[in-house]
N, C-alpha and C. Protein backbone atom coordinates (compact mmCIF):
# COMPACT_ATOMS: atom_id res chain seq x y z
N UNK A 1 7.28 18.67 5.75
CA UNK A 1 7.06 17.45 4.98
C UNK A 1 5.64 16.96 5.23
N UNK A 2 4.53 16.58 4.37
CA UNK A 2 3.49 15.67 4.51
C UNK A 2 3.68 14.54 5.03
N UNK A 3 2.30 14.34 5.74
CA UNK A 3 2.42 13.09 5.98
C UNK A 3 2.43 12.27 4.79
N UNK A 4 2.13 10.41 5.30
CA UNK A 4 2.31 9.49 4.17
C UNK A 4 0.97 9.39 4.02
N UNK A 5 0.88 8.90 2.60
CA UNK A 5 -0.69 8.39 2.19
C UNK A 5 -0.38 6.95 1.91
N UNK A 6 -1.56 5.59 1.79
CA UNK A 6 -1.30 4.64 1.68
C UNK A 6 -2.24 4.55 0.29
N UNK A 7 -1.73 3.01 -0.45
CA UNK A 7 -2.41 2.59 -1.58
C UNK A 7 -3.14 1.00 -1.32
N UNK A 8 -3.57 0.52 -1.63
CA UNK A 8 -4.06 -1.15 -1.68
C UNK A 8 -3.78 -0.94 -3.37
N UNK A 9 -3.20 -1.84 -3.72
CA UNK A 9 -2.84 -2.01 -5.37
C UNK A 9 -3.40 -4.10 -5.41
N UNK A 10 -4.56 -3.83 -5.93
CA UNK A 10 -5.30 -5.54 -6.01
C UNK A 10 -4.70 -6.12 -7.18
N UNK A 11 -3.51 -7.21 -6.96
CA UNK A 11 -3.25 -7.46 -9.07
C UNK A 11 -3.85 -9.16 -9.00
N UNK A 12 -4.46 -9.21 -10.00
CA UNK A 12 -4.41 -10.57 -10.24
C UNK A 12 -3.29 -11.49 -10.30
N UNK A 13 -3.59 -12.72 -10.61
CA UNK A 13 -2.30 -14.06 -11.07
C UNK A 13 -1.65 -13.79 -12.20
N UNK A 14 -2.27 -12.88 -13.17
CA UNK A 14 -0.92 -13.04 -14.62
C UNK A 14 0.26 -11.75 -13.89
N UNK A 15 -0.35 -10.65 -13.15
CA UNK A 15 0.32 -9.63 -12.73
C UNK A 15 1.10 -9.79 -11.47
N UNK A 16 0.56 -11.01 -10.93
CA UNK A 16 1.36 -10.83 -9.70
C UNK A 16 2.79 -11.77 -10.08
N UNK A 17 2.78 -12.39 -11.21
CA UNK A 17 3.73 -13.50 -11.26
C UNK A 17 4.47 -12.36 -12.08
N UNK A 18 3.87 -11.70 -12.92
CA UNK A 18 4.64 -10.46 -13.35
C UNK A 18 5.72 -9.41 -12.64
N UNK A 19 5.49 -9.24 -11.42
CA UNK A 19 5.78 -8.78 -10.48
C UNK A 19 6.93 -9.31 -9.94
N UNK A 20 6.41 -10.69 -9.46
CA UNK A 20 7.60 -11.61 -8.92
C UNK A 20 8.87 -11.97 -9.88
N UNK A 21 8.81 -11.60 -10.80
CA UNK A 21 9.31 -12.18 -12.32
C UNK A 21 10.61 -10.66 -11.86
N UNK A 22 9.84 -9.76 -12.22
CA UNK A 22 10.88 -8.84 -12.40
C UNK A 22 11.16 -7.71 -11.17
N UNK A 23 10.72 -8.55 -9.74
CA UNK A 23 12.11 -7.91 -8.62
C UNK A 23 12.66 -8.41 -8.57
N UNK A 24 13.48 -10.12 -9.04
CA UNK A 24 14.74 -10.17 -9.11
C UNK A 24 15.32 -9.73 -10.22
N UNK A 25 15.06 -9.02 -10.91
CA UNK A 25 16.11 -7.90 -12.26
C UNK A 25 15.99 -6.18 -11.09
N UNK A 26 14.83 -5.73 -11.22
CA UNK A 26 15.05 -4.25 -11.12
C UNK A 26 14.35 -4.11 -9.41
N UNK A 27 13.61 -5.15 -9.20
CA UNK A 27 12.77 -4.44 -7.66
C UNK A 27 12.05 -3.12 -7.92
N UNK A 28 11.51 -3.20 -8.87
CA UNK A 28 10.75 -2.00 -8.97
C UNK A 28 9.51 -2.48 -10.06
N UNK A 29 8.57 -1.84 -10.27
CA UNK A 29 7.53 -2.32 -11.33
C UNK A 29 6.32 -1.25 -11.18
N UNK A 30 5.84 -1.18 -12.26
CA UNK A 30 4.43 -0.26 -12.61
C UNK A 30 3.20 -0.85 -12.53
N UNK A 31 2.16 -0.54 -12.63
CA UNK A 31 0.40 -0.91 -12.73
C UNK A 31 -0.09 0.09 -13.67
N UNK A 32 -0.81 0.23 -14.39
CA UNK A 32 -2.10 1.03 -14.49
C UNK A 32 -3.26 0.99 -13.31
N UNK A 33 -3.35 2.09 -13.05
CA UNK A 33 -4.83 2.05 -12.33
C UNK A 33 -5.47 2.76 -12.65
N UNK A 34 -6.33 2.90 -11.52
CA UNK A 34 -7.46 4.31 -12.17
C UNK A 34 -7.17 5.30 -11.53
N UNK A 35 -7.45 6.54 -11.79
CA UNK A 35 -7.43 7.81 -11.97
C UNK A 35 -7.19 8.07 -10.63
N UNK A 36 -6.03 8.76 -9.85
CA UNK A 36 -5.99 9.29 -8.68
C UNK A 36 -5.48 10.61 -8.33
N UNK A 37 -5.62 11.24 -7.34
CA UNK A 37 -4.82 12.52 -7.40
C UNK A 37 -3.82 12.41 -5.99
N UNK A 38 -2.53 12.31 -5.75
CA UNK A 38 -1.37 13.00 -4.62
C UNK A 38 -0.29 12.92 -5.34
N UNK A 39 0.41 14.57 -4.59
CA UNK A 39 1.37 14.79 -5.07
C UNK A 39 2.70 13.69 -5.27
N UNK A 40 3.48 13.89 -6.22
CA UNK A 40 4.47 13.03 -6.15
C UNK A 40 5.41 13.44 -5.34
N UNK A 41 5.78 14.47 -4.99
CA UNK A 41 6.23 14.89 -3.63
C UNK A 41 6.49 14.35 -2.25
N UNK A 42 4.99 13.91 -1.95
CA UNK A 42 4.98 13.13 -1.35
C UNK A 42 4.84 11.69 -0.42
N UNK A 43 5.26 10.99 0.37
CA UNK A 43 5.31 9.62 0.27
C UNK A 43 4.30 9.02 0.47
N UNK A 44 4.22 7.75 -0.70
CA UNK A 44 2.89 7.13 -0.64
C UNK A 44 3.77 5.45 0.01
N UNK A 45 2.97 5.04 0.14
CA UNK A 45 3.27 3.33 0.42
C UNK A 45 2.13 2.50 -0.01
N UNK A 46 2.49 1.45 -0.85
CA UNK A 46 1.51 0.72 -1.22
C UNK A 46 1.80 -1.11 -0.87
N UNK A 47 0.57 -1.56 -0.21
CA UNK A 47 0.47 -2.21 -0.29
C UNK A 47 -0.03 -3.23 -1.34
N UNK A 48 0.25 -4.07 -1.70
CA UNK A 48 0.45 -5.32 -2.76
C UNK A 48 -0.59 -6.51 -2.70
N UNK A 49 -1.44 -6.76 -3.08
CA UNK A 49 -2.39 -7.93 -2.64
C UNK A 49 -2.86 -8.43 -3.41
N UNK A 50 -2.89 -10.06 -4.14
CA UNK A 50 -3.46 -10.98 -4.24
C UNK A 50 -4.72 -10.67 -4.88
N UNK A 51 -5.43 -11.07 -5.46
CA UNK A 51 -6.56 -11.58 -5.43
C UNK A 51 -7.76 -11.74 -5.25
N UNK A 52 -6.89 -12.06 -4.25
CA UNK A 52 -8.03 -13.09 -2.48
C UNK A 52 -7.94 -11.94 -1.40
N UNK A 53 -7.26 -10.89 -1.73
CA UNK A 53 -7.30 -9.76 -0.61
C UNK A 53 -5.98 -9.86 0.43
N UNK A 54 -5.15 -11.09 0.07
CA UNK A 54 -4.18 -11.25 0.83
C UNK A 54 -2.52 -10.48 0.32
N UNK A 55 -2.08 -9.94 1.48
CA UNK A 55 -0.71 -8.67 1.23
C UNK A 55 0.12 -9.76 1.00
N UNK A 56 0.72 -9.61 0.34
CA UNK A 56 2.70 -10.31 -0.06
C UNK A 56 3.54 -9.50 -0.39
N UNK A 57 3.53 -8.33 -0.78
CA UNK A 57 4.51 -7.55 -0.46
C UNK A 57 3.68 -6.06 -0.30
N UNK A 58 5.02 -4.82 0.44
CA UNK A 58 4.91 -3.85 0.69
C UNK A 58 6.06 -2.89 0.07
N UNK A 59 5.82 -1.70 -0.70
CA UNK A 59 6.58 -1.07 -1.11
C UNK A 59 6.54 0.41 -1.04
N UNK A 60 7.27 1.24 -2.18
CA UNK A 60 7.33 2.61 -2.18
C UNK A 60 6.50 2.88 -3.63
N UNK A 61 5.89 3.73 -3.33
CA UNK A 61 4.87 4.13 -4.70
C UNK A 61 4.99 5.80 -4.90
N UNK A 62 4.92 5.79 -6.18
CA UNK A 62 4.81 7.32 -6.48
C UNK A 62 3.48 7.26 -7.72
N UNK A 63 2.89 8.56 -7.82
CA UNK A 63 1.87 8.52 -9.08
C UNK A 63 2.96 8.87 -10.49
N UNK A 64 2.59 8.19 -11.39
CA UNK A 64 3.27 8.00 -12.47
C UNK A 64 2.05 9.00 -13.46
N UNK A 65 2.69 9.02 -14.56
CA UNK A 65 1.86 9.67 -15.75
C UNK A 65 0.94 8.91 -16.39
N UNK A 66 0.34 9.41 -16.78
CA UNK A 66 -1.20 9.05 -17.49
C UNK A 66 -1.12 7.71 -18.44
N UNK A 67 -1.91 7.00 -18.19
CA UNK A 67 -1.46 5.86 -18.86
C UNK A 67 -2.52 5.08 -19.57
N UNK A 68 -3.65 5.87 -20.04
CA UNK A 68 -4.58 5.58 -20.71
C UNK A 68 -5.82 6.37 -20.48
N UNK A 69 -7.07 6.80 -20.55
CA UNK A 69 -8.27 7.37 -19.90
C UNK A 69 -8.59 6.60 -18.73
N UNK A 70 -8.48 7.88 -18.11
CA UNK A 70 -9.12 7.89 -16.87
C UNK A 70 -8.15 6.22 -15.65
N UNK A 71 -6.53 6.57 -16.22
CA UNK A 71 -6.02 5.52 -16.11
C UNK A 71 -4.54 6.44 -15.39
N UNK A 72 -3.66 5.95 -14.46
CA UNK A 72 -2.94 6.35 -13.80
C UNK A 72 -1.56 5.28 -13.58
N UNK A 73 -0.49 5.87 -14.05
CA UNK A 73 0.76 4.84 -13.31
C UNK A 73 0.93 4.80 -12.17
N UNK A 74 1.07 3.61 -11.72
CA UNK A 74 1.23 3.59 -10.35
C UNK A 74 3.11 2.90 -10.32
N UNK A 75 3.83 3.64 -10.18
CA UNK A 75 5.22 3.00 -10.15
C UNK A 75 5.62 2.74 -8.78
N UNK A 76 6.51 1.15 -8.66
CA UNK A 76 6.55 0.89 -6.91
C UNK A 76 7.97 0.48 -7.31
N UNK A 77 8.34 0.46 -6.17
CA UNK A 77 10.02 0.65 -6.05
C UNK A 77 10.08 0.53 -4.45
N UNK A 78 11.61 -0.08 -4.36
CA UNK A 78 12.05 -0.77 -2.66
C UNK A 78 10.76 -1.59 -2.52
N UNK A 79 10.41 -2.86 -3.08
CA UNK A 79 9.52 -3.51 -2.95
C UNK A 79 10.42 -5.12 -2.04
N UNK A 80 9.11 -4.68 -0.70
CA UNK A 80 9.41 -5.80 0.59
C UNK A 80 8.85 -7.33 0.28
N UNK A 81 9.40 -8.08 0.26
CA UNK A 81 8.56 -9.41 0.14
C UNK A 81 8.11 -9.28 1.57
N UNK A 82 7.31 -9.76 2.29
CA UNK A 82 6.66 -10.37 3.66
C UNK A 82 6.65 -11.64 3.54
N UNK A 83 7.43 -12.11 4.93
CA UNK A 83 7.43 -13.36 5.44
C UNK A 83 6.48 -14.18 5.25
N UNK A 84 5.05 -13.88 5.80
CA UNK A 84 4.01 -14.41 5.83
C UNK A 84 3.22 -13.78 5.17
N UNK A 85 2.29 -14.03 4.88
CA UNK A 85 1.12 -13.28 3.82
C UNK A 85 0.30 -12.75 5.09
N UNK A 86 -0.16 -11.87 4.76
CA UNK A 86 -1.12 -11.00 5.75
C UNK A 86 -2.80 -10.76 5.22
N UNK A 87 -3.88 -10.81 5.98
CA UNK A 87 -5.05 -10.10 5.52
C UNK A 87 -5.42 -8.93 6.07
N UNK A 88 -4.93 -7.71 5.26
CA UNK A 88 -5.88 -6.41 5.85
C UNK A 88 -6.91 -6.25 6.63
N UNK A 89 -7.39 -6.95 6.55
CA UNK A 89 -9.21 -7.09 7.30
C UNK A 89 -9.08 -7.68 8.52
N UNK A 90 -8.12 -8.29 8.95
CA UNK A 90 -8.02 -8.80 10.10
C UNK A 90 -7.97 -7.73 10.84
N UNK A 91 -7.47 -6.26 10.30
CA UNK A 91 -7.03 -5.53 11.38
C UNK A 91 -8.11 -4.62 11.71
N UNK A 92 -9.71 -4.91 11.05
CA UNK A 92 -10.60 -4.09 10.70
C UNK A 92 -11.33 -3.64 12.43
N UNK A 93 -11.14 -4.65 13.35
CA UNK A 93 -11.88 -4.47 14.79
C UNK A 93 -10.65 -3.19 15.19
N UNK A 94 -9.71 -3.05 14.53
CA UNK A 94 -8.71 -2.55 15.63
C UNK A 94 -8.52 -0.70 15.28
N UNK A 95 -9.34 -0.18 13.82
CA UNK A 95 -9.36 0.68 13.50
C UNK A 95 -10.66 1.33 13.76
N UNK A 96 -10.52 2.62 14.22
CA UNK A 96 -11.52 3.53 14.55
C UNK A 96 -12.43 3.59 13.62
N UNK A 97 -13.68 3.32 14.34
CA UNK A 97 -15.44 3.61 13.17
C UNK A 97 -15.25 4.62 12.35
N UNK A 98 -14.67 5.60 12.86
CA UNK A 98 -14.85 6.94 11.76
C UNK A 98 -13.83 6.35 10.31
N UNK A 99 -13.26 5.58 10.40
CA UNK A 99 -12.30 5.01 9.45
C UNK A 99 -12.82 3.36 8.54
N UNK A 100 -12.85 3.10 9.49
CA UNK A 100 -12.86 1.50 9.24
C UNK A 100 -14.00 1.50 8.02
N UNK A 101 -14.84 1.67 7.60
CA UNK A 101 -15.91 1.41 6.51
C UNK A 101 -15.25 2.26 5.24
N UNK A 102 -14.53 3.24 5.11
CA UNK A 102 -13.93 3.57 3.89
C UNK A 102 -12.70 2.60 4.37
N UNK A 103 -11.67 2.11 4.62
CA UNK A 103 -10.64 1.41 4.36
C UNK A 103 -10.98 0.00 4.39
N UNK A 104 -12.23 -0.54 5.05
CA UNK A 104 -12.54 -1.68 4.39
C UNK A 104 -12.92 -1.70 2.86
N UNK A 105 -13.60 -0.55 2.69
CA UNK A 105 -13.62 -0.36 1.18
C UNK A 105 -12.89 -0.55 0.15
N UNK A 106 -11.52 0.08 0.21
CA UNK A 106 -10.05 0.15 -0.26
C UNK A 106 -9.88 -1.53 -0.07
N UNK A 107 -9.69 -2.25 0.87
CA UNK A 107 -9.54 -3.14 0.94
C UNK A 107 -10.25 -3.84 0.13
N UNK A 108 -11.54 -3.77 -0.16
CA UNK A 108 -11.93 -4.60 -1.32
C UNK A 108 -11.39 -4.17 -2.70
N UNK A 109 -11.54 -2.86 -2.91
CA UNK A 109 -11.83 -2.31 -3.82
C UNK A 109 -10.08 -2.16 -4.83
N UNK A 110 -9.25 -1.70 -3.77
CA UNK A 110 -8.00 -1.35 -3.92
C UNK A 110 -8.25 0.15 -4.49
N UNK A 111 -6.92 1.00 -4.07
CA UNK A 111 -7.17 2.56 -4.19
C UNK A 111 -6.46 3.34 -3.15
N UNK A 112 -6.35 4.94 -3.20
CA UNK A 112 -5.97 5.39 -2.31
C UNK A 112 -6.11 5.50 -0.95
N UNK A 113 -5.45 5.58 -0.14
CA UNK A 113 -6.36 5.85 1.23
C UNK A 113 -5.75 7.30 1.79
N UNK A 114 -6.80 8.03 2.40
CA UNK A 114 -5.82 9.19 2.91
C UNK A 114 -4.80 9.11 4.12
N UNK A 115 -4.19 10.51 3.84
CA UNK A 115 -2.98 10.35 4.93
C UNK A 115 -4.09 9.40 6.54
N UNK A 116 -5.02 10.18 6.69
CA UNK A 116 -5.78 9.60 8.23
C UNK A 116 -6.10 8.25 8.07
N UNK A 117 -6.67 7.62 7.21
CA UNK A 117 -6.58 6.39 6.92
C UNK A 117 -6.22 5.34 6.76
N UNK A 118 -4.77 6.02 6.37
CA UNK A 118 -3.48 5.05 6.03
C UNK A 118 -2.79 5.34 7.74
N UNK A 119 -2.63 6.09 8.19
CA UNK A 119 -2.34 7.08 9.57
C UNK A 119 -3.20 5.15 10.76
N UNK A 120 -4.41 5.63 10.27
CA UNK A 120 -5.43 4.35 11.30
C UNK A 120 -5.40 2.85 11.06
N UNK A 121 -5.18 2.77 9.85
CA UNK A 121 -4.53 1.33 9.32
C UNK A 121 -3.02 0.93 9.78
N UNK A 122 -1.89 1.89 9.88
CA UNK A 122 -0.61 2.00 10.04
C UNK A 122 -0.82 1.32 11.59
N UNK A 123 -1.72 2.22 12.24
CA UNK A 123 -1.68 2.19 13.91
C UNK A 123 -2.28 0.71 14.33
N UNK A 124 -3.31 0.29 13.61
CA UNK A 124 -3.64 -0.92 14.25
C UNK A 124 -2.79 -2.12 13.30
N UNK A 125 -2.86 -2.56 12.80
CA UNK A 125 -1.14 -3.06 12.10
C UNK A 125 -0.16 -3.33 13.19
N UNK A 126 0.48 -2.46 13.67
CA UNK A 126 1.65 -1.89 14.49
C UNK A 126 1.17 -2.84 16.25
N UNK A 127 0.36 -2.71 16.15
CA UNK A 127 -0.23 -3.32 17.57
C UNK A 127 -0.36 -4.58 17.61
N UNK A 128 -0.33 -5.48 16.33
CA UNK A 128 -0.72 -6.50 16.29
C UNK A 128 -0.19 -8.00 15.30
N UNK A 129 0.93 -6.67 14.64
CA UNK A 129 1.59 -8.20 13.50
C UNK A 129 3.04 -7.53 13.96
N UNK A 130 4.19 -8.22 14.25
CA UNK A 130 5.17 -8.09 14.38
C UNK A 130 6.11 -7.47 13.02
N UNK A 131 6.18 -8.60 12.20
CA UNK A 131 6.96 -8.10 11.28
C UNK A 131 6.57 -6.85 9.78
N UNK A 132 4.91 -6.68 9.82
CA UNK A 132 4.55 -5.54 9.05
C UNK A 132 4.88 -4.64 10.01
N UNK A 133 4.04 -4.69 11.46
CA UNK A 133 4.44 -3.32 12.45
C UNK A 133 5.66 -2.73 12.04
N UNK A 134 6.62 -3.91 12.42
CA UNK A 134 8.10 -2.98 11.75
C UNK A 134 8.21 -2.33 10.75
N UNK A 135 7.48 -2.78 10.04
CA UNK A 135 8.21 -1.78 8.91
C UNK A 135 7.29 -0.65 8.64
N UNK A 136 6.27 -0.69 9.15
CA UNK A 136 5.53 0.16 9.20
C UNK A 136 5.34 1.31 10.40
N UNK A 137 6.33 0.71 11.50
CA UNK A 137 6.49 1.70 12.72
C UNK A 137 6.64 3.01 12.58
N UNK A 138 7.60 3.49 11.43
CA UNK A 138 8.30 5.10 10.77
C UNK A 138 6.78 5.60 10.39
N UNK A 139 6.02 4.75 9.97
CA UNK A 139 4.67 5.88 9.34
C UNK A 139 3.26 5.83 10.31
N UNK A 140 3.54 5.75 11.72
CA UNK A 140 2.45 5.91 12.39
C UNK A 140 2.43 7.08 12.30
N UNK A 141 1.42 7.75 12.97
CA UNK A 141 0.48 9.02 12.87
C UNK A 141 1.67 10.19 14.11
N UNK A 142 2.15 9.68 14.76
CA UNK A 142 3.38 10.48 15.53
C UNK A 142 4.31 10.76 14.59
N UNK A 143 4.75 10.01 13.48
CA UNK A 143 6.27 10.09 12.96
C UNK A 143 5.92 10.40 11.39
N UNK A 144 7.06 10.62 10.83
CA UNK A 144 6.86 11.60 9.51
C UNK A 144 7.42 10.29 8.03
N UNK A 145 7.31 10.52 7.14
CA UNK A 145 7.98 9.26 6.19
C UNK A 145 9.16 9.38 6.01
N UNK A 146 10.50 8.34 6.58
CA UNK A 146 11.37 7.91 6.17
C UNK A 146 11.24 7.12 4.97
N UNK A 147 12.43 6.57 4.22
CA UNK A 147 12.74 4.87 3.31
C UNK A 147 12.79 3.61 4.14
N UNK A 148 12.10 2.56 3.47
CA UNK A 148 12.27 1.65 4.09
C UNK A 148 13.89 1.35 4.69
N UNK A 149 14.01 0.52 5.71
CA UNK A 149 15.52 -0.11 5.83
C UNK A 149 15.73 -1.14 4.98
C-alpha cells in the first residue's frame, strides 16, 4: 500500500457555506481545482481552509475527473468538522527545513503536498494540537492509511 499524500483545498465564503450546507445531507462534496496528478488508488487527505488560511474541517479526498482545462475534481468524503479552527503555519517552526518552504507554500497557495510533506506536516501536528494529532496519528510517517474513526 502507498503511503498518504496530503491536499490544502483554500475555498472562499460562497464555497465554504456551500460546504457546510451540504454535510448535513450527504458529508461529502466536490471542488474544481487545478490540474494535479495521484493515483486514485491511493489515500489522499485533505485539509479544508478558510480564506484566512484557517483549517475547519479535515477529510478523505480522491482525484475526480476533469472538470474543465487544466481543471481537476477534487471529491471529499468522511468530512471531520474540528472543534477549534486551526492555523497550518503555526506548525511551520516544527517541520524540517528541507520541507517547511514548499508546505508553507501549499499553505498559502493550497495544492498537493507529497507523501514526505504531508508525512512532515502529519508529524509536527501530532506533537502539538491534541485533537488534529488524533486524527491524524494513523498517517504519521511510521504507519500506513487507515479511514478515519
Amino acid at each position: 500500500m502507498g503511503k498518504a499524500a496530503g491536499y490544502i483545498l483554500k475555498l472562499n465564503s460562497e464555497r465554504q457555506r456551500a460546504l457546510e450546507e451540504n454535510r448535513y445531507f450527504a458529508n461529502d462534496f466536490a471542488e474544481p481545482v487545478s490540474e494535479f496528478k495521484h493515483s486514485r488508488n491511493l489515500p489522499l487527505v485533505c485539509f479544508i481552509n478558510n480564506a484566512d488560511g484557517y483549517t475547519h474541517y479535515l477529510a478523505h479526498a480522491k482525484r475526480g475527473q476533469r472538470a474543465g482545462t487544466e481543471l481537476r475534481r477534487l471529491n471529499l468524503f468522511d468530512i471531520k468538522e474540528l472543534d477549534k479552527i486551526v492555523n497550518l503555519t503555526s506548525f511551520a517552526d516544527r517541520i524540517s527545513k528541507i520541507h517547511r518552504t514548499k508546505i508553507l507554500a501549499k499553505l498559502s497557495n493550497g495544492g498537493l503536498l507529497t507523501p514526505k510533506q504531508f508525512g512532515a506536516l502529519v508529524d509536527a501536528i501530532i506533537t502539538s494540537n491534541t485533537e488534529l494529532g488524533e486524527l491524524l496519528k494513523k498517517y504519521s510517517t511510521v504507519l500506513e492509511c487507515p479511514r478515519f474513526r
